[in-house]
PDB file of N, CA and C in Angstrom:
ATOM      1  N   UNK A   1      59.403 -27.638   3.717  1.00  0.00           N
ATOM      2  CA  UNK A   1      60.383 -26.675   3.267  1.00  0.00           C
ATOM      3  C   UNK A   1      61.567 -26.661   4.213  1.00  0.00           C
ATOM      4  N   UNK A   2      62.766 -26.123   3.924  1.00  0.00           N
ATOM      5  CA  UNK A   2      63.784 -26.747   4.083  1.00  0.00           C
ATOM      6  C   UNK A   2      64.056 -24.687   4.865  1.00  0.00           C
ATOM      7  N   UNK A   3      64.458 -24.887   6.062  1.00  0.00           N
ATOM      8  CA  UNK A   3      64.444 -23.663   7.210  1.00  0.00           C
ATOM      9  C   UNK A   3      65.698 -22.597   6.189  1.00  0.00           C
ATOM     10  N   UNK A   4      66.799 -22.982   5.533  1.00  0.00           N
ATOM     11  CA  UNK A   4      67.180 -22.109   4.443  1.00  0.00           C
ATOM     12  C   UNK A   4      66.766 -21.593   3.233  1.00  0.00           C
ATOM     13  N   UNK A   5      65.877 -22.007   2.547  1.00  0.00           N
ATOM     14  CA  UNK A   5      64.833 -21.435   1.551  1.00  0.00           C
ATOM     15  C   UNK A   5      63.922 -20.910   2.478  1.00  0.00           C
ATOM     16  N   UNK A   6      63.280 -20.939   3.445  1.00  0.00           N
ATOM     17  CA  UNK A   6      62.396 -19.937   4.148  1.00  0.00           C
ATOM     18  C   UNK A   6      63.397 -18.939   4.566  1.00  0.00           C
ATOM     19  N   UNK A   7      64.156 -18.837   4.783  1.00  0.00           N
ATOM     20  CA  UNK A   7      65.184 -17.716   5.253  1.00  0.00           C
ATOM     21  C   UNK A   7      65.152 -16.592   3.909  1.00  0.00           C
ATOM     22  N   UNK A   8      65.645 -17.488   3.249  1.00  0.00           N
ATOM     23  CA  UNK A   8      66.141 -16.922   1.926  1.00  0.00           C
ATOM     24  C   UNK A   8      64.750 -15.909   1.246  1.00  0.00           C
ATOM     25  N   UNK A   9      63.895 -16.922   1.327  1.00  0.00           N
ATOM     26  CA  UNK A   9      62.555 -16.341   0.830  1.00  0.00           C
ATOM     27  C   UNK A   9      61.837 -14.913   1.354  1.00  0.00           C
ATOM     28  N   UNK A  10      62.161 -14.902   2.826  1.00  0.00           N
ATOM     29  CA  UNK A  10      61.795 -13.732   3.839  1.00  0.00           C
ATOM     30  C   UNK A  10      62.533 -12.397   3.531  1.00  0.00           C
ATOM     31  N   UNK A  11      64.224 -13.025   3.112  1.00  0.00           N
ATOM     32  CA  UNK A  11      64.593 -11.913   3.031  1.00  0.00           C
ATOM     33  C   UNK A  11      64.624 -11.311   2.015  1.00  0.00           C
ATOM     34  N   UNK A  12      64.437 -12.180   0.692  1.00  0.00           N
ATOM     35  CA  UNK A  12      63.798 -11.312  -0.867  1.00  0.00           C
ATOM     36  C   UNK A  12      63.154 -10.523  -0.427  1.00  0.00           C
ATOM     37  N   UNK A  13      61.955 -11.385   0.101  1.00  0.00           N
ATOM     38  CA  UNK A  13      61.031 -10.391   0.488  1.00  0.00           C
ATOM     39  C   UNK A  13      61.104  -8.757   1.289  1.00  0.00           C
ATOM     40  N   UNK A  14      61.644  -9.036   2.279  1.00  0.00           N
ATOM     41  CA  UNK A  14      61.898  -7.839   3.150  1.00  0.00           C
ATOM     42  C   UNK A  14      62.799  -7.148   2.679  1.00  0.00           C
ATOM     43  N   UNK A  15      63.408  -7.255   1.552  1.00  0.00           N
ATOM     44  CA  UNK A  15      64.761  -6.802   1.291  1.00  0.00           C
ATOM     45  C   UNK A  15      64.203  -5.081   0.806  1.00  0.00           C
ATOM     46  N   UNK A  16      65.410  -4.666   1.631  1.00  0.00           N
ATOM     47  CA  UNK A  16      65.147  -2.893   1.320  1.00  0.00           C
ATOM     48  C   UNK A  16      64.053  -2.484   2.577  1.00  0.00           C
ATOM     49  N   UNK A  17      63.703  -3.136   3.273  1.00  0.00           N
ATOM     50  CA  UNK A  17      62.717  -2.397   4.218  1.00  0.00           C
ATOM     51  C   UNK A  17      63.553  -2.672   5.723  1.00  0.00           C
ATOM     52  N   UNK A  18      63.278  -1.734   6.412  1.00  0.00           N
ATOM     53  CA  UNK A  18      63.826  -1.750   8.104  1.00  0.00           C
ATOM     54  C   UNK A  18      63.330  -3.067   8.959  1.00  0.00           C
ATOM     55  N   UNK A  19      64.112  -3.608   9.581  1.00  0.00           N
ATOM     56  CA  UNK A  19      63.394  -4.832  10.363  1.00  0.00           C
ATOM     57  C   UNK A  19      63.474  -3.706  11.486  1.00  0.00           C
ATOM     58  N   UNK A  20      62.573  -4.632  12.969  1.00  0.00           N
ATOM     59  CA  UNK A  20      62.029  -3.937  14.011  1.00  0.00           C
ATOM     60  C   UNK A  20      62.925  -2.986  14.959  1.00  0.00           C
ATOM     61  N   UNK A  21      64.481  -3.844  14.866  1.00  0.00           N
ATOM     62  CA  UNK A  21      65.423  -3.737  15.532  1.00  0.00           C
ATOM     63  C   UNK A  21      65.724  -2.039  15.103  1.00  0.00           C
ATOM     64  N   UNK A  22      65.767  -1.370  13.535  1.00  0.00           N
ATOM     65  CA  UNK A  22      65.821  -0.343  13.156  1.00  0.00           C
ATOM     66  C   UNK A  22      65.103   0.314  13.369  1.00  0.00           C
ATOM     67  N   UNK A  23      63.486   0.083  13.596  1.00  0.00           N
ATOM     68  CA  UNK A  23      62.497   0.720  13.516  1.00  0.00           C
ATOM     69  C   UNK A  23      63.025   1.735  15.353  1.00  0.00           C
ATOM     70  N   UNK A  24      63.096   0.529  16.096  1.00  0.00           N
ATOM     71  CA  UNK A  24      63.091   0.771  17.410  1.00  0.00           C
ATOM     72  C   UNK A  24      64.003   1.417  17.709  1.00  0.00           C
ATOM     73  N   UNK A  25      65.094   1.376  17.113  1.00  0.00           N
ATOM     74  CA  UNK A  25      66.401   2.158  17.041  1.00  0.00           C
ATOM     75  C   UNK A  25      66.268   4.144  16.600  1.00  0.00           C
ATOM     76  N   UNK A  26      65.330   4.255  15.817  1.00  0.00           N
ATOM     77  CA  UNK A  26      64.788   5.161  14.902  1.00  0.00           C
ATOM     78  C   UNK A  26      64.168   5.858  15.509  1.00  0.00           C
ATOM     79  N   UNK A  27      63.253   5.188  16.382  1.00  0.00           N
ATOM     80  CA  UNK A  27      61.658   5.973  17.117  1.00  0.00           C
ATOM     81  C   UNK A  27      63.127   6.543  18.666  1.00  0.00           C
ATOM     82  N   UNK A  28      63.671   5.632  18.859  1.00  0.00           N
ATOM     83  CA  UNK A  28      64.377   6.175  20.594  1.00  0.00           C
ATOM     84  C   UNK A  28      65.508   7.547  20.073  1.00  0.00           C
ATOM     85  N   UNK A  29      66.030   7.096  18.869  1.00  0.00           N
ATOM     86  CA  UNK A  29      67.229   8.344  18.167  1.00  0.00           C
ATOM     87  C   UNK A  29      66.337   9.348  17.690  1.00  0.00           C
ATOM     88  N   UNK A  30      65.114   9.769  17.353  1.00  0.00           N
ATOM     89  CA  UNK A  30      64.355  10.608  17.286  1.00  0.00           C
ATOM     90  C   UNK A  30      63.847  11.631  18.470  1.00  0.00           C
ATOM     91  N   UNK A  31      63.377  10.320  19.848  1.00  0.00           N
ATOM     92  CA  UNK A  31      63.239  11.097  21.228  1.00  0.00           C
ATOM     93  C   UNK A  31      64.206  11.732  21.759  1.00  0.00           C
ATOM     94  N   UNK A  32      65.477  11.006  21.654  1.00  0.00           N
ATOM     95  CA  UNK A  32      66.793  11.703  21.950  1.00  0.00           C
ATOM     96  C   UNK A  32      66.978  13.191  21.176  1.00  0.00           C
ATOM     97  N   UNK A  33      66.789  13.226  19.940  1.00  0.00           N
ATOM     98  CA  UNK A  33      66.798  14.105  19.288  1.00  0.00           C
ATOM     99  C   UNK A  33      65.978  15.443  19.780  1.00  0.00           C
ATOM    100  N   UNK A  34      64.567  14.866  19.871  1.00  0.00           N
ATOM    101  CA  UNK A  34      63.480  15.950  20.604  1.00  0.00           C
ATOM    102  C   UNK A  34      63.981  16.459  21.818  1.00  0.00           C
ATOM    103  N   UNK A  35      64.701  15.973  23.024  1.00  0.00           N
ATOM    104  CA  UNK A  35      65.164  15.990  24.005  1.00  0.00           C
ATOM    105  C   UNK A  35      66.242  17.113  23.570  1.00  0.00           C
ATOM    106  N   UNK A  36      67.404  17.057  23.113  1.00  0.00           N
ATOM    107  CA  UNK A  36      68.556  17.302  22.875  1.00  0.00           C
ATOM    108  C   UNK A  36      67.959  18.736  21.999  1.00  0.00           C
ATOM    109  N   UNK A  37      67.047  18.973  21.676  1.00  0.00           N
ATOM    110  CA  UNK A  37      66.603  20.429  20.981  1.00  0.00           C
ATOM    111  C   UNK A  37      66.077  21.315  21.848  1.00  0.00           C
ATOM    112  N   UNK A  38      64.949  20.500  22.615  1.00  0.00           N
ATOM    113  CA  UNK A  38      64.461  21.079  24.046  1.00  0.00           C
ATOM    114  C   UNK A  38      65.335  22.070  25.232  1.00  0.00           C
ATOM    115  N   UNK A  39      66.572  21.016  25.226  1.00  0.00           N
ATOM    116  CA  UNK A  39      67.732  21.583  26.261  1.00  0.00           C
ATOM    117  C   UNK A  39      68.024  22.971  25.121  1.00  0.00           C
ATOM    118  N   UNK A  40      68.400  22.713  24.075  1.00  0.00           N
ATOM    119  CA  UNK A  40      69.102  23.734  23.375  1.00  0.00           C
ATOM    120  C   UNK A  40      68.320  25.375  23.105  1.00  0.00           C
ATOM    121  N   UNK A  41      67.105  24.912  23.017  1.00  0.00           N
ATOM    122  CA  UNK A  41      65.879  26.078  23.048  1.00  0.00           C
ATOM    123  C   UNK A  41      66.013  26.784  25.058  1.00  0.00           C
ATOM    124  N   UNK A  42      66.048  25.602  26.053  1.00  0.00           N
ATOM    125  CA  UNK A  42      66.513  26.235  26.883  1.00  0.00           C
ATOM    126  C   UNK A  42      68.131  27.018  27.338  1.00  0.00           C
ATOM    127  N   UNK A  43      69.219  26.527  26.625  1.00  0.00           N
ATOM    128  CA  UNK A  43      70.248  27.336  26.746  1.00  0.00           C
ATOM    129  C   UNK A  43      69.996  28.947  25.937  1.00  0.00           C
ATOM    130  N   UNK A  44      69.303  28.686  24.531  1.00  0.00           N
ATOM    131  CA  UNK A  44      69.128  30.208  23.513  1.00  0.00           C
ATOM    132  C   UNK A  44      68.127  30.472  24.214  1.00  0.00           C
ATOM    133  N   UNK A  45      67.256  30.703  25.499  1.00  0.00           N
ATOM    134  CA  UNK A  45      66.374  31.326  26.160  1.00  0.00           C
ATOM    135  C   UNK A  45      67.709  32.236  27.294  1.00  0.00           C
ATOM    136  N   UNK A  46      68.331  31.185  27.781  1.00  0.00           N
ATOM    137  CA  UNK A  46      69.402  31.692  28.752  1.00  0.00           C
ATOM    138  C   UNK A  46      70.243  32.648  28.062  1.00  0.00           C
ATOM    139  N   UNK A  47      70.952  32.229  27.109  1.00  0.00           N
ATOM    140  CA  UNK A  47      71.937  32.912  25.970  1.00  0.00           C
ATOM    141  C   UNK A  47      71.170  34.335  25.781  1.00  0.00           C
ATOM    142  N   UNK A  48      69.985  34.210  25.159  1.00  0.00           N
ATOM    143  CA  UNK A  48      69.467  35.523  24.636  1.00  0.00           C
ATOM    144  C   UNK A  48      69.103  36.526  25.619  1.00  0.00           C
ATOM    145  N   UNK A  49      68.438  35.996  26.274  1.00  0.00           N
ATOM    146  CA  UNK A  49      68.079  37.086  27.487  1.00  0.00           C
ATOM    147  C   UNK A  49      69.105  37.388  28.411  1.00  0.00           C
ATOM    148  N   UNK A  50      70.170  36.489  29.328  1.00  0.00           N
ATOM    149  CA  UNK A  50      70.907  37.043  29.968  1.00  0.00           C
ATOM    150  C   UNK A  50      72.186  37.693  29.320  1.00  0.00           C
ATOM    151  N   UNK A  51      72.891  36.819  28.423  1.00  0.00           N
ATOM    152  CA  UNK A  51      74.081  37.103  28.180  1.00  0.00           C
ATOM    153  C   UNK A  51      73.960  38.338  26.803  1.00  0.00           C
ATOM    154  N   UNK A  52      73.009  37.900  25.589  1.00  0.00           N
ATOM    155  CA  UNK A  52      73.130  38.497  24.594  1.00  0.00           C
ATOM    156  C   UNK A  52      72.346  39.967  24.163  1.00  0.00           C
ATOM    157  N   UNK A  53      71.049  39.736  25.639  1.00  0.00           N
ATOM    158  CA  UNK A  53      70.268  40.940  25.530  1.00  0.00           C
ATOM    159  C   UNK A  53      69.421  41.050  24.174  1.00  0.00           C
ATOM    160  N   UNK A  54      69.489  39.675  23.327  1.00  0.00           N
ATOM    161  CA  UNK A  54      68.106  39.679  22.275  1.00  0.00           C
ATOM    162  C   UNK A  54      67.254  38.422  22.829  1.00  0.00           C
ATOM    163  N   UNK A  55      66.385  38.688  23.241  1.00  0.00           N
ATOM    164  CA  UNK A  55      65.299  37.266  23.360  1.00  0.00           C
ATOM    165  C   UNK A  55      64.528  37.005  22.031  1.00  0.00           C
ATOM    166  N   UNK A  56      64.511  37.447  21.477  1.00  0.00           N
ATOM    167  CA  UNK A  56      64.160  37.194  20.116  1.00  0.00           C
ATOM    168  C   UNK A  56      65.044  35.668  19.279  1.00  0.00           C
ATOM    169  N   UNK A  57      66.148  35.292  19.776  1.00  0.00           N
ATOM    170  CA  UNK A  57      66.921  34.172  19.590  1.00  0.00           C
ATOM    171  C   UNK A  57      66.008  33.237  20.261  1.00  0.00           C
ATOM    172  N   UNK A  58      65.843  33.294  21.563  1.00  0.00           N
ATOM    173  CA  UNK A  58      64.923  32.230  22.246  1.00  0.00           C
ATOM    174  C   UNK A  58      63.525  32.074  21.493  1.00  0.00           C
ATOM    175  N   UNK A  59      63.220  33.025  21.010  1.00  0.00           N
ATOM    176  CA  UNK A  59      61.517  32.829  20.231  1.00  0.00           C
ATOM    177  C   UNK A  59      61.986  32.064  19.106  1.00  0.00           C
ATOM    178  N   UNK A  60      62.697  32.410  18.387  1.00  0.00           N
ATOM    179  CA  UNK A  60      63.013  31.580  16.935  1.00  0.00           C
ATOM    180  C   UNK A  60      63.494  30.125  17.298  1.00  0.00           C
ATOM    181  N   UNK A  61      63.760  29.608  18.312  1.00  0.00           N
ATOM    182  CA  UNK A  61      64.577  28.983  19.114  1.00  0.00           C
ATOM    183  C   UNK A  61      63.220  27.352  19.498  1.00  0.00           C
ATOM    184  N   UNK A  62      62.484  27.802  20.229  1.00  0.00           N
ATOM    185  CA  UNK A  62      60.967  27.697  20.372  1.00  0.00           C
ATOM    186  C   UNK A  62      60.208  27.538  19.350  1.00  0.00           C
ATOM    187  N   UNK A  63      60.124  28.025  18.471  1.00  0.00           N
ATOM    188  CA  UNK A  63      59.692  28.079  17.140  1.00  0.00           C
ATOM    189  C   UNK A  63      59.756  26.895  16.290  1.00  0.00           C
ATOM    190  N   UNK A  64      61.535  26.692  16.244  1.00  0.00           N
ATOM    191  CA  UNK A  64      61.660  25.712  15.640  1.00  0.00           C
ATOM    192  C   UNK A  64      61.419  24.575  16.228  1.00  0.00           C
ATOM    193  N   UNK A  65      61.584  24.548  17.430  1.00  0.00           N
ATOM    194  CA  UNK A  65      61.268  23.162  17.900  1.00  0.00           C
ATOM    195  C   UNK A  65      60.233  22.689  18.246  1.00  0.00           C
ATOM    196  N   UNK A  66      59.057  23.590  18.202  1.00  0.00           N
ATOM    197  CA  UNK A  66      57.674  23.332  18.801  1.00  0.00           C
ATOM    198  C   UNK A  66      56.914  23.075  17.136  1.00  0.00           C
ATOM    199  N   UNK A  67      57.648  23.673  15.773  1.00  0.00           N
ATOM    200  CA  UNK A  67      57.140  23.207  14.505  1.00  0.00           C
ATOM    201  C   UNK A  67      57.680  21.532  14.310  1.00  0.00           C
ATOM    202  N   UNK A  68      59.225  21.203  14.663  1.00  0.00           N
ATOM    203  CA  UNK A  68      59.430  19.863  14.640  1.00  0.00           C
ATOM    204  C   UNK A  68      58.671  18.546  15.571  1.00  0.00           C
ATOM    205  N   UNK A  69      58.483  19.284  16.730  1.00  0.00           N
ATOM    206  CA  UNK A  69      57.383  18.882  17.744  1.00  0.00           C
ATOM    207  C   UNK A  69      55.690  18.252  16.784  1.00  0.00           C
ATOM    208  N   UNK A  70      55.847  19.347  16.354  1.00  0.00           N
ATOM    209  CA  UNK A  70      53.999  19.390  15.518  1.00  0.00           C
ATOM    210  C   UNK A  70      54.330  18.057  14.414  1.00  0.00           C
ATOM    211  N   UNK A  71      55.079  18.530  13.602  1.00  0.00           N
ATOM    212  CA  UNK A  71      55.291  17.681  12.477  1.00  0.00           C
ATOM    213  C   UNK A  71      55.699  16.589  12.439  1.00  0.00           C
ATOM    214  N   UNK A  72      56.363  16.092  13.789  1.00  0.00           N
ATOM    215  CA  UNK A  72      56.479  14.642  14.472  1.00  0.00           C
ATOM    216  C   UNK A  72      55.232  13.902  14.655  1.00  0.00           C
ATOM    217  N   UNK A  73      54.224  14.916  15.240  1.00  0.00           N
ATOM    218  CA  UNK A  73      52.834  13.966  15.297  1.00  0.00           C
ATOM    219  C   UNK A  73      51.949  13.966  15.036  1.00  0.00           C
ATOM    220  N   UNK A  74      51.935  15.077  14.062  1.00  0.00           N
ATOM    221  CA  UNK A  74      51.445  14.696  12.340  1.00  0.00           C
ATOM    222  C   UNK A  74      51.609  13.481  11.711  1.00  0.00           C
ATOM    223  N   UNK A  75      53.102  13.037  11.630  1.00  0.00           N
ATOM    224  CA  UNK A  75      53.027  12.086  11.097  1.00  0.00           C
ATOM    225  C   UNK A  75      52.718  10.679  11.590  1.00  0.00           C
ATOM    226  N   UNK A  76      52.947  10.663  12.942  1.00  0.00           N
ATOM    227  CA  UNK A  76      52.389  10.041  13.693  1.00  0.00           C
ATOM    228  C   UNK A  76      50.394   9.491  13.433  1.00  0.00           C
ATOM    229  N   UNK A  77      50.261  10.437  13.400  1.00  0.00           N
ATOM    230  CA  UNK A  77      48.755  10.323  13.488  1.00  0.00           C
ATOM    231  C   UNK A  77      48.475   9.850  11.912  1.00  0.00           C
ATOM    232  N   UNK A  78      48.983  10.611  11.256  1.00  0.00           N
ATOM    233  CA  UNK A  78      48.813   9.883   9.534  1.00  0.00           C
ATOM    234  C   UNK A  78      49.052   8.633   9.699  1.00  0.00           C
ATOM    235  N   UNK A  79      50.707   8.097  10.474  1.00  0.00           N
ATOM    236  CA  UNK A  79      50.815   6.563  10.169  1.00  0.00           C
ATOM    237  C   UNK A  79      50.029   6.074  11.185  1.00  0.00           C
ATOM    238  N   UNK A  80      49.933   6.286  12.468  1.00  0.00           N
ATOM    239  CA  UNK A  80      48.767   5.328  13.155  1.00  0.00           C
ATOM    240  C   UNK A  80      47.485   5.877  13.690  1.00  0.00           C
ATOM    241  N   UNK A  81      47.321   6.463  13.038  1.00  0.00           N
ATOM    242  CA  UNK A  81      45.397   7.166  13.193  1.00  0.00           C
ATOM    243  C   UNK A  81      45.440   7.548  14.745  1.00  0.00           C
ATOM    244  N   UNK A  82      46.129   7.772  15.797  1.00  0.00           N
ATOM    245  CA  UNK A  82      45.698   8.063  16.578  1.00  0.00           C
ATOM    246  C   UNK A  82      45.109   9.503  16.780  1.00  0.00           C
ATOM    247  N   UNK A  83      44.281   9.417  17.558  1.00  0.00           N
ATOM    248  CA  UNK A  83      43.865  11.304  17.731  1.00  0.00           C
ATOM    249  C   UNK A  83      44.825  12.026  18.582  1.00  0.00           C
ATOM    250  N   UNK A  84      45.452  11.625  19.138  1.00  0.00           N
ATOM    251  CA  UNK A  84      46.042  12.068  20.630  1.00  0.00           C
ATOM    252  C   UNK A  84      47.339  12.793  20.145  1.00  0.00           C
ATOM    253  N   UNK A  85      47.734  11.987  18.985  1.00  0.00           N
ATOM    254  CA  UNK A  85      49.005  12.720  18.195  1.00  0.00           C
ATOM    255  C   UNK A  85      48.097  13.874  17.469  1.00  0.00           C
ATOM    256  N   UNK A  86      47.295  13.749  16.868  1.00  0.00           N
ATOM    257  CA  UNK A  86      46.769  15.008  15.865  1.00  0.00           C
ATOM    258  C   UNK A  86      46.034  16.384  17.158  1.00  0.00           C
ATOM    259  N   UNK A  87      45.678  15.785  18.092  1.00  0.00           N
ATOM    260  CA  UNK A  87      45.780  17.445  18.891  1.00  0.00           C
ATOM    261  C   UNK A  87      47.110  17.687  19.333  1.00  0.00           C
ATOM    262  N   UNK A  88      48.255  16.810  20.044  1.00  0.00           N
ATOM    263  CA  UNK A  88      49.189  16.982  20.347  1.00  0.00           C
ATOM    264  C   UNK A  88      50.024  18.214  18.918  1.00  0.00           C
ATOM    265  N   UNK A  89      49.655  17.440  17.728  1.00  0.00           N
ATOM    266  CA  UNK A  89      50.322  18.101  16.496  1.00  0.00           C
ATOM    267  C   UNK A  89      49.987  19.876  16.447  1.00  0.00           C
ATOM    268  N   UNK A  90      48.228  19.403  16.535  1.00  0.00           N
ATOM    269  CA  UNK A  90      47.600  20.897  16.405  1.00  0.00           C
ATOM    270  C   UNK A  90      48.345  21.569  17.625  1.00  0.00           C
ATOM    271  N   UNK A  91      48.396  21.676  18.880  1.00  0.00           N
ATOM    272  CA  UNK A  91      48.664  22.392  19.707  1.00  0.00           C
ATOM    273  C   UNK A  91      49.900  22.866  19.121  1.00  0.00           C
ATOM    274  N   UNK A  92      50.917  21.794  19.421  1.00  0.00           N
ATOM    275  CA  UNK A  92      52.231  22.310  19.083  1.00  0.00           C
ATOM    276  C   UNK A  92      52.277  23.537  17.817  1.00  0.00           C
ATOM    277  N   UNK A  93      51.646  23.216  16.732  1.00  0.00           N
ATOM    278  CA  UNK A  93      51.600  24.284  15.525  1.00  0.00           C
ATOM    279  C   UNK A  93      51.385  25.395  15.961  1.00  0.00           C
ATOM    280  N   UNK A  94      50.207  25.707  17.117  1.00  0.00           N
ATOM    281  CA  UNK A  94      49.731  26.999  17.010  1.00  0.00           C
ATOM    282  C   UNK A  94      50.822  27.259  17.899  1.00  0.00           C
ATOM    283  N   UNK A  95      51.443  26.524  18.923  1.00  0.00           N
ATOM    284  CA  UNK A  95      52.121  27.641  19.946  1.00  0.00           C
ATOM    285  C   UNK A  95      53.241  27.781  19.075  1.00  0.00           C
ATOM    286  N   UNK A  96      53.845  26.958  18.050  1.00  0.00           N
ATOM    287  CA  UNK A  96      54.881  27.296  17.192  1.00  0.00           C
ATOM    288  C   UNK A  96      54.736  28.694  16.629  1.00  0.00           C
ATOM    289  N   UNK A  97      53.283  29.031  15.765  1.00  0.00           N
ATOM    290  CA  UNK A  97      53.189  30.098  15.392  1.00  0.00           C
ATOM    291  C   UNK A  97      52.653  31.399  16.401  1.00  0.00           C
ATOM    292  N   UNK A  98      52.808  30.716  17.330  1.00  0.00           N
ATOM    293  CA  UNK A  98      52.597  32.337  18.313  1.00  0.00           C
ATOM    294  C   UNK A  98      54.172  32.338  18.676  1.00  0.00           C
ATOM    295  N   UNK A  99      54.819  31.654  18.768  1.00  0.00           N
ATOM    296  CA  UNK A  99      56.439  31.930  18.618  1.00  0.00           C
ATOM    297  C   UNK A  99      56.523  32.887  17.693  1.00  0.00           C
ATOM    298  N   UNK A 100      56.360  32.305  16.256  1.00  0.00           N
ATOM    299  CA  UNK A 100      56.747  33.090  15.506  1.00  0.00           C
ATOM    300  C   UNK A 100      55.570  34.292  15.103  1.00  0.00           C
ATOM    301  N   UNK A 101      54.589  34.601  15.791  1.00  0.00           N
ATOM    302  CA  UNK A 101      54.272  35.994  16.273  1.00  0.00           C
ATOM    303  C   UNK A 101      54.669  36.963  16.864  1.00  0.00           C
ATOM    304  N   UNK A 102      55.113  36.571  17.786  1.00  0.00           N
ATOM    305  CA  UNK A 102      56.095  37.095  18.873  1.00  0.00           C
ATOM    306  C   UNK A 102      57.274  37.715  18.290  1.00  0.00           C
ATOM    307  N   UNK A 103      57.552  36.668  17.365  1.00  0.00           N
ATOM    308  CA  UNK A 103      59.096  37.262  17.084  1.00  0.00           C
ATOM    309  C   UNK A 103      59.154  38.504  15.921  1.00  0.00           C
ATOM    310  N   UNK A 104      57.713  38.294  14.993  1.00  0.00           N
ATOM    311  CA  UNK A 104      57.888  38.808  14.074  1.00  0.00           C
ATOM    312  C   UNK A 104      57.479  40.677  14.787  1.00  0.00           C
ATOM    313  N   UNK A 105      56.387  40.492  15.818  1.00  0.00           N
ATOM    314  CA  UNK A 105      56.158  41.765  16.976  1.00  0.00           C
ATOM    315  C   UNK A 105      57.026  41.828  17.317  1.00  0.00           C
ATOM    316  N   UNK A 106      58.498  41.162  17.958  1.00  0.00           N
ATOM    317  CA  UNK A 106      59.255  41.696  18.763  1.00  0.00           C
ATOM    318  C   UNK A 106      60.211  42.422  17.903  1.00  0.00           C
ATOM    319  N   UNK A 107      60.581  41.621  16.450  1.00  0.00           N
ATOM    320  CA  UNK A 107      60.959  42.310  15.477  1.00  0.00           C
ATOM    321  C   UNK A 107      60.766  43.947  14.998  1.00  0.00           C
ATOM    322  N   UNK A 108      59.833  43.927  14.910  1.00  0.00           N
ATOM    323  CA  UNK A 108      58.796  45.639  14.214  1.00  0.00           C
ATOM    324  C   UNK A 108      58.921  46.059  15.320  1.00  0.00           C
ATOM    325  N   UNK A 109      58.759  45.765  17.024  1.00  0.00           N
ATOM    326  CA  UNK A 109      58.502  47.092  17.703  1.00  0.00           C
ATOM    327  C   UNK A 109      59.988  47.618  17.861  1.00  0.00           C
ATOM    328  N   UNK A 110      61.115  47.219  17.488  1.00  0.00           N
ATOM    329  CA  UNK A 110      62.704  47.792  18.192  1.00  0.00           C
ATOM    330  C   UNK A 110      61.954  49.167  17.239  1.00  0.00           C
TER     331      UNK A 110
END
C-alpha cells in the first residue's frame, strides 16, 4: 500500500474524533480551569467575610467548585474505572453538600 492511501484511510476513519494532541490539550485546559476556580472560591472567601460581611458568598462559592470537583471524577472513574477517582468524586460531593448545608443554615438563622 502506497503511504497516501494509508493516510487517507486513517483519516476517514478518525474523522470527527480528537487526536491525542487535543485530548492532551483538553485534560491540561480543564486543570487550569480547576485551578483558576480554586483561587476564585479563595478571593469570595476573602470578599465575603472581610470586605462584604456575608460569608455565605464563600459557601456557595465552595459549593460550586467542590460539585465541579466531584463531577470531574465521576467521570473520570466511569471513563477509566479507576477507584481513586470514585472516592475522590464521593468525598468531594459530600463536602460540596455540607457547603450547601451550611449555606442553606446560614441562610434561615439571619
Amino acid at each position: 500500500m502506497e503511504k497516501d492511501y494509508i493516510l487517507k484511510m486513517s483519516r476517514e476513519e478518525n474523522a470527527g474524533r480528537r487526536d491525542e494532541r487535543e485530548m492532551a490539550v483538553a485534560a491540561a485546559a480543564s486543570k487550569v480551569g480547576m485551578l483558576v476556580g480554586g483561587f476564585v472560591c479563595i478571593v469570595l472567601v476573602f470578599l465575603g467575610t472581610l470586605v462584604l460581611n456575608a460569608p455565605e458568598i464563600s459557601f456557595a462559592g465552595w459549593m460550586v467548585y467542590f460539585s465541579m470537583y466531584a463531577s470531574c471524577n465521576f467521570v473520570l472513574f466511569r471513563k477509566l474505572g479507576n477507584r481513586q477517582n470514585l472516592i475522590w468524586g464521593i468525598i468531594a460531593a459530600v463536602v460540596a453538600a455540607g457547603f450547601c448545608a451550611a449555606l442553606v443554615l446560614k441562610s434561615v438563622m439571619k
